[in-house]
N, C-alpha and C. Protein backbone atom coordinates (compact mmCIF):
# COMPACT_ATOMS: atom_id res chain seq x y z
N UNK A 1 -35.55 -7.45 72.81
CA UNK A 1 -36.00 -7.73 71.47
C UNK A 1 -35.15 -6.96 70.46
N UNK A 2 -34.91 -5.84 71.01
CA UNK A 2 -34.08 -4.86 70.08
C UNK A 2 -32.93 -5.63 69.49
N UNK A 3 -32.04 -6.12 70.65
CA UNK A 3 -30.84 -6.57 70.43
C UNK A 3 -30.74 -7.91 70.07
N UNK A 4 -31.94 -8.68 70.16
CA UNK A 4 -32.11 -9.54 69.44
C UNK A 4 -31.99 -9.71 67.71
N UNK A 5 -32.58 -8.94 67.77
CA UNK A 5 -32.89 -8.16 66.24
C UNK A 5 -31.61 -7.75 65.82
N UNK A 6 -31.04 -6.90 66.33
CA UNK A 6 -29.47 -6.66 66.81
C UNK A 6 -28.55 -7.96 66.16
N UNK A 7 -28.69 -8.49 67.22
CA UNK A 7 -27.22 -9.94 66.46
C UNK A 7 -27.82 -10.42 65.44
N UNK A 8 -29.24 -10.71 65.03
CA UNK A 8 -29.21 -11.63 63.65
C UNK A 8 -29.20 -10.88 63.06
N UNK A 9 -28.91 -9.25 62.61
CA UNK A 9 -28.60 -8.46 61.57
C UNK A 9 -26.78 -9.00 62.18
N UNK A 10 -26.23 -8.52 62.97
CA UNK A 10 -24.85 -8.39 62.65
C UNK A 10 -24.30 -10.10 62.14
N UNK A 11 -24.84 -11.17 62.66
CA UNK A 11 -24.44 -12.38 62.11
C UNK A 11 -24.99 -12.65 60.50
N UNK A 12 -26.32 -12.09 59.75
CA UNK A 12 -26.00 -11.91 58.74
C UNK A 12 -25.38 -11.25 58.10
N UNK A 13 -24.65 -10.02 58.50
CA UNK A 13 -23.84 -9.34 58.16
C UNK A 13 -22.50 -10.26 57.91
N UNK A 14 -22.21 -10.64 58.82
CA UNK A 14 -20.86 -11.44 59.33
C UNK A 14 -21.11 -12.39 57.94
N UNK A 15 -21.95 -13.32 57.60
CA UNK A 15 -22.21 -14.42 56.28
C UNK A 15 -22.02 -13.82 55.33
N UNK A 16 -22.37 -12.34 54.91
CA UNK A 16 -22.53 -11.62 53.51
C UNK A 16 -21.14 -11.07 53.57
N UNK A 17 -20.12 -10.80 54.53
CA UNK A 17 -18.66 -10.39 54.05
C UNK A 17 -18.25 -11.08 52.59
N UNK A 18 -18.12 -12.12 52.65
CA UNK A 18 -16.88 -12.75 51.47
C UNK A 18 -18.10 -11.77 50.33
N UNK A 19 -19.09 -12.44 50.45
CA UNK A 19 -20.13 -11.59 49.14
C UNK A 19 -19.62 -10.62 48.61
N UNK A 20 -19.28 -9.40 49.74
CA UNK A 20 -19.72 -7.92 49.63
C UNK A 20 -17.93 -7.50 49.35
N UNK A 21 -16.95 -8.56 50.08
CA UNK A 21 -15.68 -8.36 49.81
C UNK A 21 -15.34 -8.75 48.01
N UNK A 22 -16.19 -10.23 47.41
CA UNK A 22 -16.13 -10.30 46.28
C UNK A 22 -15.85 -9.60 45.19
N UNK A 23 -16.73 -8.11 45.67
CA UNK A 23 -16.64 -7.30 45.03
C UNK A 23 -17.05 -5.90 45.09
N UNK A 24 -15.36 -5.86 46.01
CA UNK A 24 -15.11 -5.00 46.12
C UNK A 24 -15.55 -4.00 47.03
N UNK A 25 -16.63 -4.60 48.26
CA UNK A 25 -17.75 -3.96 49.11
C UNK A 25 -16.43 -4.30 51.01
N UNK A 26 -17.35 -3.18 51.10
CA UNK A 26 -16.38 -3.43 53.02
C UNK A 26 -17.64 -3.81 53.97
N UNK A 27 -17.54 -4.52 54.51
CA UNK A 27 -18.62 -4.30 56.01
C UNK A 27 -17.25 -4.24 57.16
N UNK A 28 -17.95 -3.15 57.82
CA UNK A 28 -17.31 -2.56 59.23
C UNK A 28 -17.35 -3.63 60.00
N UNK A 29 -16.05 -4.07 60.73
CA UNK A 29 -16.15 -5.22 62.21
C UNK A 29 -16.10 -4.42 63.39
N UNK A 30 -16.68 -2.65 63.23
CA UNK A 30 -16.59 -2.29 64.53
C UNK A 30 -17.27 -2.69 65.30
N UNK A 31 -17.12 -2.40 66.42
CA UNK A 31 -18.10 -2.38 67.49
C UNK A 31 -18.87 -1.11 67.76
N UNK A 32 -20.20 -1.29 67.07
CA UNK A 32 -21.38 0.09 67.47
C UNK A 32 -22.12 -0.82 68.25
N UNK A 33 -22.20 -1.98 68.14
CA UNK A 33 -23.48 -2.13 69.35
C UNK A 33 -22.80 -3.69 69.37
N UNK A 34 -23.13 -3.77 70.95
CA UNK A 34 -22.57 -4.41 71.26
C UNK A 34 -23.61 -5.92 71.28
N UNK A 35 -22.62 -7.46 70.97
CA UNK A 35 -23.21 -8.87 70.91
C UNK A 35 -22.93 -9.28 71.76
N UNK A 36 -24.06 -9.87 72.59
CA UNK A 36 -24.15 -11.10 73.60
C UNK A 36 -23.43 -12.26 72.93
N UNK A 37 -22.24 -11.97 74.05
CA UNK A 37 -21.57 -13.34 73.68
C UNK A 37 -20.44 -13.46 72.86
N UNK A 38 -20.06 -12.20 72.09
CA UNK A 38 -18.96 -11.90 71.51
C UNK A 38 -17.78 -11.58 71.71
N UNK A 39 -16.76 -11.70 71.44
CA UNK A 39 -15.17 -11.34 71.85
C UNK A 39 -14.99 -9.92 70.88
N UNK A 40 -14.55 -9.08 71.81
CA UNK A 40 -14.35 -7.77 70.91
C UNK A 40 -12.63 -7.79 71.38
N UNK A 41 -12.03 -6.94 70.33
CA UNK A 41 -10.32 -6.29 71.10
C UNK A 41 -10.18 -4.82 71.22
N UNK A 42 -9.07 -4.39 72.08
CA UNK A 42 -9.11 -3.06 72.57
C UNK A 42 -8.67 -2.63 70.95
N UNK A 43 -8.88 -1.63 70.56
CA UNK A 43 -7.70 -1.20 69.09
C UNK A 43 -6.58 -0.16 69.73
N UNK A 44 -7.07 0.61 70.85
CA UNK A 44 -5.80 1.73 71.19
C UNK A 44 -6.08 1.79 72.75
N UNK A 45 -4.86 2.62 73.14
CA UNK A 45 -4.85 3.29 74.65
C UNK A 45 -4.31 1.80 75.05
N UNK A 46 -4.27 2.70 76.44
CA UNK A 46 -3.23 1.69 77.21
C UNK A 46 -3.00 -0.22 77.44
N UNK A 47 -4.21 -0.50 76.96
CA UNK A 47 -4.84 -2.23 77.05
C UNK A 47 -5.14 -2.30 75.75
N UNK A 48 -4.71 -2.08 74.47
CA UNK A 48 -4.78 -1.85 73.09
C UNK A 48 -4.60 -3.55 73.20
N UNK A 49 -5.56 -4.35 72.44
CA UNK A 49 -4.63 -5.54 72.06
C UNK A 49 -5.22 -6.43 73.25
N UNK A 50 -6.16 -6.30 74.32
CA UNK A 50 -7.13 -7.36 74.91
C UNK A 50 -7.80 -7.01 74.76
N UNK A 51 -8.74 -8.42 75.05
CA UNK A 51 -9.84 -9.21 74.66
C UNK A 51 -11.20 -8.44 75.79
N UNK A 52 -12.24 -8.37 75.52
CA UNK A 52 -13.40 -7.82 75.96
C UNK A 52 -14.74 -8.98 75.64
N UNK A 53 -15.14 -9.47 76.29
CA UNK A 53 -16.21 -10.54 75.84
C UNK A 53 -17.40 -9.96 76.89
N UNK A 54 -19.02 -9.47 75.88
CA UNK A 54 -19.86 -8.76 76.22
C UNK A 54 -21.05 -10.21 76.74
N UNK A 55 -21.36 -10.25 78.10
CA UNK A 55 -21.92 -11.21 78.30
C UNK A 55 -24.22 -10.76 78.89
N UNK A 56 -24.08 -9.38 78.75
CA UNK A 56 -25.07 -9.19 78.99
C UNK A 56 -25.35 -7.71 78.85
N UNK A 57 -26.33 -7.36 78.25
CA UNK A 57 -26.96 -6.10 78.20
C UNK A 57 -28.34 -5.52 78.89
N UNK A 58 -28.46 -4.85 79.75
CA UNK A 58 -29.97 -4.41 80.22
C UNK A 58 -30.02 -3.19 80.40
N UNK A 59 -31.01 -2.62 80.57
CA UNK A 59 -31.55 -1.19 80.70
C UNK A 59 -31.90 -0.64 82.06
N UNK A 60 -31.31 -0.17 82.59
CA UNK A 60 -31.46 0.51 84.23
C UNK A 60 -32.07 1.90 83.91
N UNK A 61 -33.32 2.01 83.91
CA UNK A 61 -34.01 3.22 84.21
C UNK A 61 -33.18 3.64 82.67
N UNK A 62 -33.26 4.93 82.74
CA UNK A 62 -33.05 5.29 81.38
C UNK A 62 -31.44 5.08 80.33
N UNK A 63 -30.88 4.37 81.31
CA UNK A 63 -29.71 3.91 80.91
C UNK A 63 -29.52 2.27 80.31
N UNK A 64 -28.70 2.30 78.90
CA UNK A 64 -28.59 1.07 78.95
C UNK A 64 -26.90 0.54 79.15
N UNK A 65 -27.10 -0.81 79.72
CA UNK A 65 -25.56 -1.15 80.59
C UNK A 65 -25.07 -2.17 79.63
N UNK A 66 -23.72 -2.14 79.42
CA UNK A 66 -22.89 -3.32 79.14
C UNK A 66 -22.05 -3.79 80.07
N UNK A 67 -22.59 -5.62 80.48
CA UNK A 67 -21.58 -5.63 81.65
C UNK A 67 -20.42 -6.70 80.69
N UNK A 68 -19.49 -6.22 80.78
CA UNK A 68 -18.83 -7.41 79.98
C UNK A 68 -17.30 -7.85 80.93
N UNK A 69 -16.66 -8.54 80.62
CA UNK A 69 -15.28 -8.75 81.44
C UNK A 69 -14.27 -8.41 79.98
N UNK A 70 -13.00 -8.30 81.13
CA UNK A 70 -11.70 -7.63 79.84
C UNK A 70 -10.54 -8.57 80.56
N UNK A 71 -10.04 -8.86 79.42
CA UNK A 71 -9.11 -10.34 79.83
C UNK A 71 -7.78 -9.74 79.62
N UNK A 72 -6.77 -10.13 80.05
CA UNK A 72 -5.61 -9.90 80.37
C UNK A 72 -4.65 -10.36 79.03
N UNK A 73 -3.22 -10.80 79.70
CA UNK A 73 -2.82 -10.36 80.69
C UNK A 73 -2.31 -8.78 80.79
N UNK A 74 -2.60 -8.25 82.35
CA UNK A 74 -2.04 -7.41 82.89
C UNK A 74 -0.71 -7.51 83.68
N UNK A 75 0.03 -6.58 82.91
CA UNK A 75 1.35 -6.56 83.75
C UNK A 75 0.56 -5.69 85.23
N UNK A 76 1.82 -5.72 85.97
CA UNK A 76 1.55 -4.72 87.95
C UNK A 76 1.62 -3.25 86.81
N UNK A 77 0.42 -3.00 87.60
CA UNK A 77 0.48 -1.48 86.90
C UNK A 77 0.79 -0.62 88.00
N UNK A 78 1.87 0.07 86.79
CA UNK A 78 2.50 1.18 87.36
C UNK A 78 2.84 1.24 89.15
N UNK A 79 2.67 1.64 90.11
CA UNK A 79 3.47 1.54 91.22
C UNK A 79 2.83 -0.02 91.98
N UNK A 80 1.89 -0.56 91.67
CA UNK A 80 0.56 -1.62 92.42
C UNK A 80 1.59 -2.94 91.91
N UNK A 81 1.94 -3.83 93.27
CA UNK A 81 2.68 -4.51 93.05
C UNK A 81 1.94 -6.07 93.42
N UNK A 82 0.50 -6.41 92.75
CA UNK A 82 0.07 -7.16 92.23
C UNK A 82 -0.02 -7.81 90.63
N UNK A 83 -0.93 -8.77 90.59
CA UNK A 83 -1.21 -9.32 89.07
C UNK A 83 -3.03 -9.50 89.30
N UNK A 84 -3.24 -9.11 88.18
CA UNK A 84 -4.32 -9.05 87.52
C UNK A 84 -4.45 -9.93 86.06
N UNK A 85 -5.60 -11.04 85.94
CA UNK A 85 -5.59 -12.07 84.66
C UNK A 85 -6.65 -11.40 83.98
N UNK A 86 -7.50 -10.70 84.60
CA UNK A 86 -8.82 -10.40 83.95
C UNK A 86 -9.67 -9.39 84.80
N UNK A 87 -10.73 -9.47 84.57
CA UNK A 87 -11.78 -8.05 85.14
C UNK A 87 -12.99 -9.11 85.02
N UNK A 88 -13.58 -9.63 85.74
CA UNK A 88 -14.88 -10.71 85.50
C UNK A 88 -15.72 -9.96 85.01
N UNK A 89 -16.13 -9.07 86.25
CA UNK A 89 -17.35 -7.86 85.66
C UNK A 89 -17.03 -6.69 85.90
N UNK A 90 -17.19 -5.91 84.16
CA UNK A 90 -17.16 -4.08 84.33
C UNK A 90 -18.10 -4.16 83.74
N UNK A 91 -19.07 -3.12 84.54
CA UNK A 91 -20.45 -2.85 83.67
C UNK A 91 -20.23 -1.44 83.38
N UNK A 92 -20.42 -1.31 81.93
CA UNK A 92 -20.20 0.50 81.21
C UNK A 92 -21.76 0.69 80.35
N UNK A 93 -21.45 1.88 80.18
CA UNK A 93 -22.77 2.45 79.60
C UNK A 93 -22.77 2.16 78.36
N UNK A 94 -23.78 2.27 77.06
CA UNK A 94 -23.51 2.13 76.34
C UNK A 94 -22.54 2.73 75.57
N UNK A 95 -23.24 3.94 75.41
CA UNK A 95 -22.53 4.87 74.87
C UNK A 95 -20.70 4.62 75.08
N UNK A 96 -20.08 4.69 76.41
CA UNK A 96 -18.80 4.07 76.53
C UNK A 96 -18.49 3.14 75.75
N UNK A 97 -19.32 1.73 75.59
CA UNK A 97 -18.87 0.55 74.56
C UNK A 97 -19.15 1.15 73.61
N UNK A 98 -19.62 2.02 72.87
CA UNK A 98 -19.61 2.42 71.63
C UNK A 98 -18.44 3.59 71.54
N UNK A 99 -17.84 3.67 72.14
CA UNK A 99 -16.36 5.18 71.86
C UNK A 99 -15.29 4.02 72.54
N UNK A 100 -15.29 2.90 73.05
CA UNK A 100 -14.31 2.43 73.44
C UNK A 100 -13.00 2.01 72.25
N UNK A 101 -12.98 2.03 70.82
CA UNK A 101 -12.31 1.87 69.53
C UNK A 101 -12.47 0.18 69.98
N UNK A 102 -13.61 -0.49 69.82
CA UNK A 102 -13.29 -1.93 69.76
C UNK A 102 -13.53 -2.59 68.47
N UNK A 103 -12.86 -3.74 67.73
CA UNK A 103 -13.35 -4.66 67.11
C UNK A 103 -13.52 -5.79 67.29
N UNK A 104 -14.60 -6.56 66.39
CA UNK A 104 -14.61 -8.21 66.75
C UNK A 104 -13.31 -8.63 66.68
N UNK A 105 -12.88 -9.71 67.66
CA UNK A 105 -11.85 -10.51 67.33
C UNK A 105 -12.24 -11.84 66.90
N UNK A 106 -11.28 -12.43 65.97
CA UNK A 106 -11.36 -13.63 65.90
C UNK A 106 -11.37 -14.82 66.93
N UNK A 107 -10.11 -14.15 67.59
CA UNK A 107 -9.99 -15.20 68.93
C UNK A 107 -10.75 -15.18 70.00
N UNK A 108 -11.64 -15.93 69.84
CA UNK A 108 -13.02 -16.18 70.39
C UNK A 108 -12.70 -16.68 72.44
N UNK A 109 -13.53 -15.85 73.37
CA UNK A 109 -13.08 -15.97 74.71
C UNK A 109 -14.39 -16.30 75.02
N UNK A 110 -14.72 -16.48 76.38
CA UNK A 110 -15.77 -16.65 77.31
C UNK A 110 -15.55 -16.14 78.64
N UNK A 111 -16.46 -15.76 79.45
CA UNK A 111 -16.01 -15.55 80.91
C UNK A 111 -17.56 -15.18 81.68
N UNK A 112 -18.35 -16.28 81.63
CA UNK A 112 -19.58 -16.48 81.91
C UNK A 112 -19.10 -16.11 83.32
N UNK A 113 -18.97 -16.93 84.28
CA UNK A 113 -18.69 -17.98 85.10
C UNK A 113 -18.34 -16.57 85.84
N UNK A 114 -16.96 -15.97 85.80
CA UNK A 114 -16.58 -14.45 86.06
C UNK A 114 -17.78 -13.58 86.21
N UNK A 115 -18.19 -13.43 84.84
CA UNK A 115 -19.28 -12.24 85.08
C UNK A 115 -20.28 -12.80 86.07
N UNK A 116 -21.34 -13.67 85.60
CA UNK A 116 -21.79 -13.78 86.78
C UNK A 116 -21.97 -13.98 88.11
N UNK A 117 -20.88 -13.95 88.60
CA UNK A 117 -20.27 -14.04 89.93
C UNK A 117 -20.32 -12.21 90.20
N UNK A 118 -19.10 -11.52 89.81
CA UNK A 118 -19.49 -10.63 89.75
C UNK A 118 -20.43 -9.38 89.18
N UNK A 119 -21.25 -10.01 88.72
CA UNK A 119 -22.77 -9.29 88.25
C UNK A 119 -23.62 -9.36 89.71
N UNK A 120 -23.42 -10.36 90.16
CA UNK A 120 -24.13 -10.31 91.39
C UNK A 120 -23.82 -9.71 92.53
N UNK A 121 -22.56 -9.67 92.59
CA UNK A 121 -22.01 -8.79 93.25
C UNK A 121 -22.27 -6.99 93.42
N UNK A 122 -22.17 -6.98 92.26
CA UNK A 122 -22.55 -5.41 92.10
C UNK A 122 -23.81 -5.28 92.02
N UNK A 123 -24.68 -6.40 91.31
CA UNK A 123 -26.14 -5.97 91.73
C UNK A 123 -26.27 -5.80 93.10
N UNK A 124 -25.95 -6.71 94.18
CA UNK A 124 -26.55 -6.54 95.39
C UNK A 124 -25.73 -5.00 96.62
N UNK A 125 -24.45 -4.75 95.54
CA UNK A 125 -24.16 -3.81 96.32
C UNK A 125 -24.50 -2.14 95.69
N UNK A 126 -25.70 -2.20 94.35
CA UNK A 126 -26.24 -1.22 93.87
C UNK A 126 -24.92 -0.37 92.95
N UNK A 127 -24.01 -1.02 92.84
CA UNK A 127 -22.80 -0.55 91.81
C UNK A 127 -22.93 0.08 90.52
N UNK A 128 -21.85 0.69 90.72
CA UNK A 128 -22.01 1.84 89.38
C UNK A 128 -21.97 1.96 87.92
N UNK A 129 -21.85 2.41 87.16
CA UNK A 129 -21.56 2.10 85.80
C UNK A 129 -20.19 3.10 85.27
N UNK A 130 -19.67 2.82 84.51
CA UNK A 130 -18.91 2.95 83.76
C UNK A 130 -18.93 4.53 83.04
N UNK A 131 -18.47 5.56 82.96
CA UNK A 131 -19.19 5.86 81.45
C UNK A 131 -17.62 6.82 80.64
N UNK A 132 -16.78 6.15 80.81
CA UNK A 132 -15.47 5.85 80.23
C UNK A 132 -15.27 5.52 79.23
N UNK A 133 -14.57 5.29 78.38
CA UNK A 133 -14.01 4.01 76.98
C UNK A 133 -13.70 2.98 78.46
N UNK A 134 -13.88 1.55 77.90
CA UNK A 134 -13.07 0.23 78.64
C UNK A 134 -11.68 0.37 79.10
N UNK A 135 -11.25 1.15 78.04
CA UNK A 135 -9.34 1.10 78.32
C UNK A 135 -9.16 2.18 79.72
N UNK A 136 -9.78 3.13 79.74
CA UNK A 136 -10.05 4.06 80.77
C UNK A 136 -10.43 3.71 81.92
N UNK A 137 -11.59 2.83 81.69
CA UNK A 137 -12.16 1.93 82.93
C UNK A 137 -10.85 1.33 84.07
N UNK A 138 -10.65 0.19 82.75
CA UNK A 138 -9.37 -0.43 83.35
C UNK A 138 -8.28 0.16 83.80
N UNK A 139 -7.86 1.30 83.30
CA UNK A 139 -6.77 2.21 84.17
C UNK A 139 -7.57 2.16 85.34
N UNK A 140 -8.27 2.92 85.57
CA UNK A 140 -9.28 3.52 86.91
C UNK A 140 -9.08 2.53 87.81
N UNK A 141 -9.75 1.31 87.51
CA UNK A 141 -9.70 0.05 88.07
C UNK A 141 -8.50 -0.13 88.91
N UNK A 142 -7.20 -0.09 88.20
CA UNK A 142 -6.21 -0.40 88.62
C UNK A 142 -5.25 0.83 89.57
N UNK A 143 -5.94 1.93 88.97
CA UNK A 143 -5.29 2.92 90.36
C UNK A 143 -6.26 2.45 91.31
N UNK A 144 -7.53 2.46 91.42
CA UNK A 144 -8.00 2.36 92.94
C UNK A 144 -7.85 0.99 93.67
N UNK A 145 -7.06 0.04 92.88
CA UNK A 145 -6.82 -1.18 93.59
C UNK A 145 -5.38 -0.64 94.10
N UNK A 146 -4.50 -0.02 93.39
CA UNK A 146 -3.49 0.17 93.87
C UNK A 146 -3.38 1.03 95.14
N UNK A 147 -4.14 2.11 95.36
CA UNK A 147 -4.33 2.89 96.35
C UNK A 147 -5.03 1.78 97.42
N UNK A 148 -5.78 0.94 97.08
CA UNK A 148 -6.23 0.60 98.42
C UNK A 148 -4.97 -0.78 99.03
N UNK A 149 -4.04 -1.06 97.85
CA UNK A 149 -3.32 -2.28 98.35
C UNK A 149 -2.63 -1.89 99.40
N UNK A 150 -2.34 -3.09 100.20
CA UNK A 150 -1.63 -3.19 101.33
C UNK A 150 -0.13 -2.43 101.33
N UNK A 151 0.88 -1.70 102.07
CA UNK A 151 2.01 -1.23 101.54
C UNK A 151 2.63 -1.68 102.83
């Protein structure tokens, strides 16, 4: 309900820009709390410049989770001599999506289909959360794929 409450403040927000720009007023496109269903972008660190689309929020015991996917492309990072297009599901804490430096993007993504594939995944294998910035995540991500790849 919260976050319900949540997006129809930030989508009237989003309508009252030109208003508040009219004259002379700013509304923030950060990301403090995160929208079901929204495309955010990295602003800095190493994945500065992709796309993040937040497809679900819930509360695990006293924690609340953002599971969202982070879209590419990824070059082979650093010694890992694969490719990576995307991340279906990273689930981070809040607090993380709120220090990650994200803003809305215009260029609007989806990755239902991804996340919930892997949402289920990690639900049934009791998986962890995040409590990183995203850009951090995704490093992490990609050293422990690299350590476990084949050599």
């Amino acid at each position: 309900m919260i976050y319900e409450l949540g997006v129809r403040l930030f989508r009237l927000k989003r309508c009252l820009a030109p208003f508040f720009f009219a004259f002379g007023l700013t509304l923030s496109a950060s990301a403090e709390e995160p929208v079901i269903g929204e495309t955010y972008v990295i602003q800095s660190g190493d994945f500065e410049g992709h796309r993040v689309w937040v497809g679900k929020v819930e509360r695990l015991g006293p924690r609340e989770v953002v599971h969202l996917s982070v879209e590419g492309p990824f070059l082979p990072y650093e010694a890992a001599d694969f490719y990576v297009p995307s991340f279906g599901h990273m689930p981070v804490d809040i607090e993380a999506f709120r220090n990650s430096d994200l803003a809305v993007s215009d260029a609007k993504w989806s990755a239902e289909v991804q996340l919930e594939e892997g949402y289920r995944e990690w639900n049934s294998a009791n998986g962890g959360v995040f409590r990183i910035s995203i850009s951090d995540a995704v490093a992490y991500a990609f050293d422990v794929m690299a350590q476990q790849a084949p050599r």
